[in-house]
PDB file of N, CA and C in Angstrom:
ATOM      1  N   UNK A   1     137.140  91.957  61.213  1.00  0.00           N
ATOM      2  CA  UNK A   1     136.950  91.596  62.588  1.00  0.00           C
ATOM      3  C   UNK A   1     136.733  92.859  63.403  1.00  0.00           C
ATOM      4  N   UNK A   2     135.418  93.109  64.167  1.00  0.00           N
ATOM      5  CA  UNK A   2     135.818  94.004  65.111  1.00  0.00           C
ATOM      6  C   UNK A   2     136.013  93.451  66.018  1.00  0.00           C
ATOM      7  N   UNK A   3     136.101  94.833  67.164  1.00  0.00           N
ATOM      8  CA  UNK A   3     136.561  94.858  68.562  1.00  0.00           C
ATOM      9  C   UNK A   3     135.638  94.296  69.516  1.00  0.00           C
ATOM     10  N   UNK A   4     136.590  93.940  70.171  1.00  0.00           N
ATOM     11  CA  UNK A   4     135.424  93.133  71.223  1.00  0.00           C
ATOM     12  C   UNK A   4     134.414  94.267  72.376  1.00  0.00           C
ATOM     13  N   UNK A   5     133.187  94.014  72.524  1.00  0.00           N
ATOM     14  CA  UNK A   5     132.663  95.141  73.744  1.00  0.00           C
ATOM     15  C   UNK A   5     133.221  94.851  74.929  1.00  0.00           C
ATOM     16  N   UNK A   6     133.520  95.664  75.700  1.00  0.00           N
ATOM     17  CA  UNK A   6     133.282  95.615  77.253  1.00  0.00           C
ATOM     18  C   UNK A   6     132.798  95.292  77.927  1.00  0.00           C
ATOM     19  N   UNK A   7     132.435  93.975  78.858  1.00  0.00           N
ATOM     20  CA  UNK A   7     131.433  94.043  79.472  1.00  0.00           C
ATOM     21  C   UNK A   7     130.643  95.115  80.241  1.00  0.00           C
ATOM     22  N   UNK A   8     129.914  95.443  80.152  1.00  0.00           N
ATOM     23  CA  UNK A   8     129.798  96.473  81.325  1.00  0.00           C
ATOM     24  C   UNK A   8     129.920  96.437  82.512  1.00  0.00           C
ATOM     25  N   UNK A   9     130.096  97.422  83.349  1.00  0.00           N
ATOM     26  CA  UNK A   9     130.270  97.244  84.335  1.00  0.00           C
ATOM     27  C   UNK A   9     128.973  97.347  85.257  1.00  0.00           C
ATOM     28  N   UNK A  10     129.071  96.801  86.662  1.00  0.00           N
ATOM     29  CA  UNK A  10     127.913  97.070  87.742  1.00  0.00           C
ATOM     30  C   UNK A  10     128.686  98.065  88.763  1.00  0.00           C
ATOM     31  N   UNK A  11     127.858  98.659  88.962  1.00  0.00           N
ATOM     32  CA  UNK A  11     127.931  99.535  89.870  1.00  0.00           C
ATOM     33  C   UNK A  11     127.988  98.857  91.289  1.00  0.00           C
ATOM     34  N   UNK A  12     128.717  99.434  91.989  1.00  0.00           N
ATOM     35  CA  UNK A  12     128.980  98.439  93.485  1.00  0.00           C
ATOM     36  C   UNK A  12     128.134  98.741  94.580  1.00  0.00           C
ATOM     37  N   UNK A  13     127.408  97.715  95.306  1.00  0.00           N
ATOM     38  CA  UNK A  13     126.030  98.193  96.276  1.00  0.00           C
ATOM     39  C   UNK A  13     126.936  98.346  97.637  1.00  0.00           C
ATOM     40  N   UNK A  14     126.635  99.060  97.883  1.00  0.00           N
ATOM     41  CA  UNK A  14     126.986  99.497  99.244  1.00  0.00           C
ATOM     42  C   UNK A  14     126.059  98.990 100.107  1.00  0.00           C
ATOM     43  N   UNK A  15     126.298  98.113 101.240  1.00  0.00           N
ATOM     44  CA  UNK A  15     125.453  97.428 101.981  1.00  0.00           C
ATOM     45  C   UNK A  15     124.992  98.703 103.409  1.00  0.00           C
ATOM     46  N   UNK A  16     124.068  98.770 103.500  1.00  0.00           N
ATOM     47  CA  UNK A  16     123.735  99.846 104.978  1.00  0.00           C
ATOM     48  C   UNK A  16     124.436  99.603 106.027  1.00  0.00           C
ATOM     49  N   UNK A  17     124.503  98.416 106.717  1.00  0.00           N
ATOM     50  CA  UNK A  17     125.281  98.482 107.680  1.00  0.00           C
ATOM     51  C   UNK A  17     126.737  98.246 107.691  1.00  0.00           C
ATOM     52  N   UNK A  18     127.617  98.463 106.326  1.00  0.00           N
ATOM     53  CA  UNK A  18     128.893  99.040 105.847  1.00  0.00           C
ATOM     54  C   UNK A  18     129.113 100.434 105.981  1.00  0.00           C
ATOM     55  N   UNK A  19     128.202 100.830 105.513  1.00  0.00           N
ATOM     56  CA  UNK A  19     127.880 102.453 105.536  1.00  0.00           C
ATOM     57  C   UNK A  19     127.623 103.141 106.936  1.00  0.00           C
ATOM     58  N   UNK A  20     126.732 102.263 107.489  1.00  0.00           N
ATOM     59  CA  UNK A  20     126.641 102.805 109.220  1.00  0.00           C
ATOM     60  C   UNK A  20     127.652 102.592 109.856  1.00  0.00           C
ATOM     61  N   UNK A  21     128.236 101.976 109.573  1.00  0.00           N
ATOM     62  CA  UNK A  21     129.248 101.472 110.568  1.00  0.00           C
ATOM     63  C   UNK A  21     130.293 102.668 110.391  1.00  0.00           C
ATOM     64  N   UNK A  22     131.012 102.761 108.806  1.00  0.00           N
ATOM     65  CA  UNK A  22     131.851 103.804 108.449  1.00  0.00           C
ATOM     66  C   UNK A  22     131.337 105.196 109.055  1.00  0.00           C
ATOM     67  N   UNK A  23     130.143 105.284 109.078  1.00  0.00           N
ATOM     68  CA  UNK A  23     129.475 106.747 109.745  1.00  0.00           C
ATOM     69  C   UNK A  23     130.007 106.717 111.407  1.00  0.00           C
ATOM     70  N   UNK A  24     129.480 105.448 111.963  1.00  0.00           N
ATOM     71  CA  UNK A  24     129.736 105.878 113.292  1.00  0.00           C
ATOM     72  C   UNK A  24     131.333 105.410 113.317  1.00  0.00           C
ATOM     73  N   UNK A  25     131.833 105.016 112.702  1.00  0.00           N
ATOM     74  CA  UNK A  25     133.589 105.418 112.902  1.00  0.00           C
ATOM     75  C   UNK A  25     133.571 106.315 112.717  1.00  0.00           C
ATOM     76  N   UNK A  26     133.598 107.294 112.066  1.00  0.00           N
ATOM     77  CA  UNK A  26     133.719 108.714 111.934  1.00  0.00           C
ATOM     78  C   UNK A  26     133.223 109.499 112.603  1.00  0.00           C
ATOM     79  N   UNK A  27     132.123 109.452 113.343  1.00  0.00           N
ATOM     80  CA  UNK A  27     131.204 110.062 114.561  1.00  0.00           C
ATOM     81  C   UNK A  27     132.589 109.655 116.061  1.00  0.00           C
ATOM     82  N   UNK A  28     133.056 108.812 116.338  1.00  0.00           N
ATOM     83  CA  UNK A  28     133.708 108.141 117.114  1.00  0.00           C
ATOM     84  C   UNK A  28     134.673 108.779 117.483  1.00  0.00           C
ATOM     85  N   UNK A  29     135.425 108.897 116.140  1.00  0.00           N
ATOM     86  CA  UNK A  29     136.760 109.924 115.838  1.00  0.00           C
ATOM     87  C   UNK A  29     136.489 111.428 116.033  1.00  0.00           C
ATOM     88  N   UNK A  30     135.259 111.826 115.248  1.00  0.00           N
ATOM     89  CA  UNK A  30     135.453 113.215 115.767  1.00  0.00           C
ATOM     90  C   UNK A  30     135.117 113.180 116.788  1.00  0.00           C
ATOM     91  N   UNK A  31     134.339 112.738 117.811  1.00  0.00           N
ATOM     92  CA  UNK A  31     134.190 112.661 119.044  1.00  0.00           C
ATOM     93  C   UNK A  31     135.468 112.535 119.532  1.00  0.00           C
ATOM     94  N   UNK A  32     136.079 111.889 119.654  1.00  0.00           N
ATOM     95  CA  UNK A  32     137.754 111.938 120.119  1.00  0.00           C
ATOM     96  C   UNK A  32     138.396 113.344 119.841  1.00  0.00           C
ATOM     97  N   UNK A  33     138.439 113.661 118.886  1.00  0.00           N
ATOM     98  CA  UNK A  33     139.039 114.725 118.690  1.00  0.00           C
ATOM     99  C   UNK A  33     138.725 116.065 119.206  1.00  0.00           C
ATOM    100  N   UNK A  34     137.560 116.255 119.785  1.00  0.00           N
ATOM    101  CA  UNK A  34     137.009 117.059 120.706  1.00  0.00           C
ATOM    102  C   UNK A  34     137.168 117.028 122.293  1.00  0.00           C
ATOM    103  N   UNK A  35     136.934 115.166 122.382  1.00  0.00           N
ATOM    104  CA  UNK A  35     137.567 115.279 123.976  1.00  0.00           C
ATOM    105  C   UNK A  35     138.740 114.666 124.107  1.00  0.00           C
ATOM    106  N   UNK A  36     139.431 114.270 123.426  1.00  0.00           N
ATOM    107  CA  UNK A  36     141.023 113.779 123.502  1.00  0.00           C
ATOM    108  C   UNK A  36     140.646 112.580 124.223  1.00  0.00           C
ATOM    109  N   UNK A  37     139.626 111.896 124.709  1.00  0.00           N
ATOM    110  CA  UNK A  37     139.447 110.838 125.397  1.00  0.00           C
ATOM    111  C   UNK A  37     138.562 109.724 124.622  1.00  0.00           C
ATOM    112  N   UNK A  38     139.196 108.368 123.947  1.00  0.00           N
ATOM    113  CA  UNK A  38     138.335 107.283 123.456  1.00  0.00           C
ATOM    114  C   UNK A  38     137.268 107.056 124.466  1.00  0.00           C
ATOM    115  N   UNK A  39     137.008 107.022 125.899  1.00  0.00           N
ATOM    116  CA  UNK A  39     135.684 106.635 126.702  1.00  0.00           C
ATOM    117  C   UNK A  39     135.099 108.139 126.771  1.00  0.00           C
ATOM    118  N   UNK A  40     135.281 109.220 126.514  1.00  0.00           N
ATOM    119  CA  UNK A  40     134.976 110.054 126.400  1.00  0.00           C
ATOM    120  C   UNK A  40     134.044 110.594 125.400  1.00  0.00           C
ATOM    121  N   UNK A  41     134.894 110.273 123.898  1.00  0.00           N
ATOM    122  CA  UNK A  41     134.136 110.211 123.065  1.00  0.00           C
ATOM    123  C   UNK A  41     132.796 109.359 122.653  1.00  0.00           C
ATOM    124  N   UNK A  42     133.105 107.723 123.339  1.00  0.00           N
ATOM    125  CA  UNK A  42     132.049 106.872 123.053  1.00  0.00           C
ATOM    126  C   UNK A  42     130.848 107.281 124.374  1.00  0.00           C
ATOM    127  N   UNK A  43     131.387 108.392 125.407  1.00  0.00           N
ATOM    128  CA  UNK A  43     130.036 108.970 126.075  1.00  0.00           C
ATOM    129  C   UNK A  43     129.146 109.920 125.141  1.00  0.00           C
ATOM    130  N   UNK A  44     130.352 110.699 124.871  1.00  0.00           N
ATOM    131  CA  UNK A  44     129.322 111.486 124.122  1.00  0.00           C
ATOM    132  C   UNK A  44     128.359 111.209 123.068  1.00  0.00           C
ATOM    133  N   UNK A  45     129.083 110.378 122.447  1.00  0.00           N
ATOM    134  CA  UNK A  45     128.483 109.811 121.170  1.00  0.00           C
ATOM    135  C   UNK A  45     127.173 109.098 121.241  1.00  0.00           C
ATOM    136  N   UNK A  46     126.939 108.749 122.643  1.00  0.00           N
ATOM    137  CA  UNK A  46     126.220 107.520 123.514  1.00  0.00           C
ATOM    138  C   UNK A  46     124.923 108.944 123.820  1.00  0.00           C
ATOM    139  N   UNK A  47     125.471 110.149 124.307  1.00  0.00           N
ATOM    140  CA  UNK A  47     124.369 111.105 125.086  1.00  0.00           C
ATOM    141  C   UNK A  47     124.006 111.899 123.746  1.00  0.00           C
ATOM    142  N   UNK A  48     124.376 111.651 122.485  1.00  0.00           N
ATOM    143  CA  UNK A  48     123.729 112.513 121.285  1.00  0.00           C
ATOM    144  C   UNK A  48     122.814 111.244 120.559  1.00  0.00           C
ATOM    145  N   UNK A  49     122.835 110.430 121.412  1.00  0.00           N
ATOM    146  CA  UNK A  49     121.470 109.344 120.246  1.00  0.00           C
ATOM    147  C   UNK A  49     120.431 110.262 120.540  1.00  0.00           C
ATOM    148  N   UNK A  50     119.415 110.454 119.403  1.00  0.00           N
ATOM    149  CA  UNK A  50     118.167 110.872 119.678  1.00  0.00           C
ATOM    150  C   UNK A  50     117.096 109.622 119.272  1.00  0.00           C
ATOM    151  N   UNK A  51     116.087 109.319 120.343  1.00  0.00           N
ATOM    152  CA  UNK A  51     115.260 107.803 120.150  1.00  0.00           C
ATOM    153  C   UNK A  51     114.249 107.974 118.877  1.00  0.00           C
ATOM    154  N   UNK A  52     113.740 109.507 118.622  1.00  0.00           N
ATOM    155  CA  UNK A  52     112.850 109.834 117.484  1.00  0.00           C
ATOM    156  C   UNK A  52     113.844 109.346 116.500  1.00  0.00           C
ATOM    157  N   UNK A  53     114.710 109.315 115.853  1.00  0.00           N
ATOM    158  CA  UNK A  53     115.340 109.212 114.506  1.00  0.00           C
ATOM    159  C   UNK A  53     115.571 107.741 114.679  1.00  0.00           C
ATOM    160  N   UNK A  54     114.895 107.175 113.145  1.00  0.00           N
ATOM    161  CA  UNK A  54     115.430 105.689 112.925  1.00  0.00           C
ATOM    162  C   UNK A  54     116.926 105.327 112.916  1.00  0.00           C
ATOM    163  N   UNK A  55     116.742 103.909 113.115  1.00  0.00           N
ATOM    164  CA  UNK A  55     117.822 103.167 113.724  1.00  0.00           C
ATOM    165  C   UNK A  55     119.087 103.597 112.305  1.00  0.00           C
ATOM    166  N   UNK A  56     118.361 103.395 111.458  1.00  0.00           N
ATOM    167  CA  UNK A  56     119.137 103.341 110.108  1.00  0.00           C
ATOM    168  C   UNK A  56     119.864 105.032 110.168  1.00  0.00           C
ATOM    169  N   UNK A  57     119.301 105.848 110.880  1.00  0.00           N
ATOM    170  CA  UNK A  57     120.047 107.160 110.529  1.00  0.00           C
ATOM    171  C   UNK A  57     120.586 107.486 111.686  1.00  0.00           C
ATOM    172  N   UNK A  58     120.552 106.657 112.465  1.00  0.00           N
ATOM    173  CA  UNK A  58     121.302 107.308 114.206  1.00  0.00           C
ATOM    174  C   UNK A  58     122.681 107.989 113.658  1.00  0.00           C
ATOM    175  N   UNK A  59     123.429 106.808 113.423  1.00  0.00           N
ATOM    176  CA  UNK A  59     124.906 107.559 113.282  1.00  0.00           C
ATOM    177  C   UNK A  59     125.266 108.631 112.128  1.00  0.00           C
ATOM    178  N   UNK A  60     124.333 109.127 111.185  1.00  0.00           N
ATOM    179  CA  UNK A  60     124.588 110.478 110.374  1.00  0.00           C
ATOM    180  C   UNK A  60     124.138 111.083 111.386  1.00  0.00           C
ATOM    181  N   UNK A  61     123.265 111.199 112.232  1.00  0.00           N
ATOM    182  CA  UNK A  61     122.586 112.068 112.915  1.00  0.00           C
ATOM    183  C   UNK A  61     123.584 112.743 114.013  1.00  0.00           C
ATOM    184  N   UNK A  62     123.974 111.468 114.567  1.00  0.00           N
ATOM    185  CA  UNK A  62     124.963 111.743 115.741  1.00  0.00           C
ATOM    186  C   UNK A  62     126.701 112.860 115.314  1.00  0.00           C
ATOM    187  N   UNK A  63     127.041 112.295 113.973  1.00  0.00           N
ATOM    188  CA  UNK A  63     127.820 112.458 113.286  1.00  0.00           C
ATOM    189  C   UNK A  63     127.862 114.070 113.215  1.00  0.00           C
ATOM    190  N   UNK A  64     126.162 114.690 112.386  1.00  0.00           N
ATOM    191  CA  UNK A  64     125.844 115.953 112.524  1.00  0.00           C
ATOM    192  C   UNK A  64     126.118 116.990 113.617  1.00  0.00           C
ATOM    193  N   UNK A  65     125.411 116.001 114.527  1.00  0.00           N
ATOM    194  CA  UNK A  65     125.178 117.054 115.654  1.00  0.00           C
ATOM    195  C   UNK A  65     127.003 117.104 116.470  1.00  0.00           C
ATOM    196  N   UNK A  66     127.836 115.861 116.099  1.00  0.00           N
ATOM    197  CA  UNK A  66     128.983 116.239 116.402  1.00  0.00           C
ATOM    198  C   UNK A  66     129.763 118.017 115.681  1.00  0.00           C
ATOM    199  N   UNK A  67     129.551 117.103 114.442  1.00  0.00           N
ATOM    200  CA  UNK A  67     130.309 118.513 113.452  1.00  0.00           C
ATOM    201  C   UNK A  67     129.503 120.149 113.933  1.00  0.00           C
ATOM    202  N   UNK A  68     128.024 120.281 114.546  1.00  0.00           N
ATOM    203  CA  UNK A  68     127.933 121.449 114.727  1.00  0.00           C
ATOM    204  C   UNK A  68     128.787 121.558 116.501  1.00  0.00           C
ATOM    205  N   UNK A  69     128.751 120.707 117.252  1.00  0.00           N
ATOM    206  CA  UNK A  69     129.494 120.832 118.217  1.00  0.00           C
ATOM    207  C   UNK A  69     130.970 121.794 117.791  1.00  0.00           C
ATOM    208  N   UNK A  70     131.784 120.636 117.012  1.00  0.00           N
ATOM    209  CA  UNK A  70     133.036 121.214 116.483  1.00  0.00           C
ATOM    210  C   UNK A  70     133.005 122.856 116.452  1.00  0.00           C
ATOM    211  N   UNK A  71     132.200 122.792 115.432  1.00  0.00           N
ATOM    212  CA  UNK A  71     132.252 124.225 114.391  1.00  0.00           C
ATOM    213  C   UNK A  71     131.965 125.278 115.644  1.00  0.00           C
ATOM    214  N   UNK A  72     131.524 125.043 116.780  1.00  0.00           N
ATOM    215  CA  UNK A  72     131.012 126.079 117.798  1.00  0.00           C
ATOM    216  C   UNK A  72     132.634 126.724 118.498  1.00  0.00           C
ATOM    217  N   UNK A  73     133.106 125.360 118.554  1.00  0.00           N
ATOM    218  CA  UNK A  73     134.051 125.777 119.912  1.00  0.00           C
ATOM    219  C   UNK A  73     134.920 126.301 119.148  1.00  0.00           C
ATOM    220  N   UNK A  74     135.902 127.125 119.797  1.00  0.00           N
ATOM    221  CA  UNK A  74     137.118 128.219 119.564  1.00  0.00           C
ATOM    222  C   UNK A  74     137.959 127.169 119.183  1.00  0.00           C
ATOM    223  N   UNK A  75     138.604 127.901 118.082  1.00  0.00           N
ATOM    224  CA  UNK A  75     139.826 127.468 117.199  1.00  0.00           C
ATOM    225  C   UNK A  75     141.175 127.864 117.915  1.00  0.00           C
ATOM    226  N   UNK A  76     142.354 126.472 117.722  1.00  0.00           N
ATOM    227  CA  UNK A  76     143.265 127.207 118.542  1.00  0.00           C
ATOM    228  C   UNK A  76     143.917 128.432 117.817  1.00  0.00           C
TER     229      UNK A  76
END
């Protein structure tokens, strides 16, 4: 008798707007964490859309241009 196979496995699809969404949570947050303010952050986050970049990449985009924000300002 052998062993039985494994089924294999599938690899799990990540749906895009799971993924966007998790992006702009994270765009959201670091935005917060820069201005200590939740309406603060969802301004900023709001004045870094750029209309050239598709819909599908707004929030990496926004996300980006947060993290070079970060990386600029003085460390405490």
């Amino acid at each position: 008798m052998g062993k039985a196979q494994p089924a294999p496995t599938e690899k799990p699809t990540v749906r895009p707007a799971v993924t966007q969404a998790a992006i702009l949570r994270d765009a959201v947050m670091t935005a917060y964490s820069i201005t200590g303010s939740l309406s603060a952050a969802t301004v900023l986050c709001s004045s870094l859309v750029d209309e050239d970049v598709p819909e599908q990449l707004q929030a990496g985009a926004v996300l980006s241009r947060l993290h070079h924000i970060a990386m600029r300002r003085p460390k405490h």
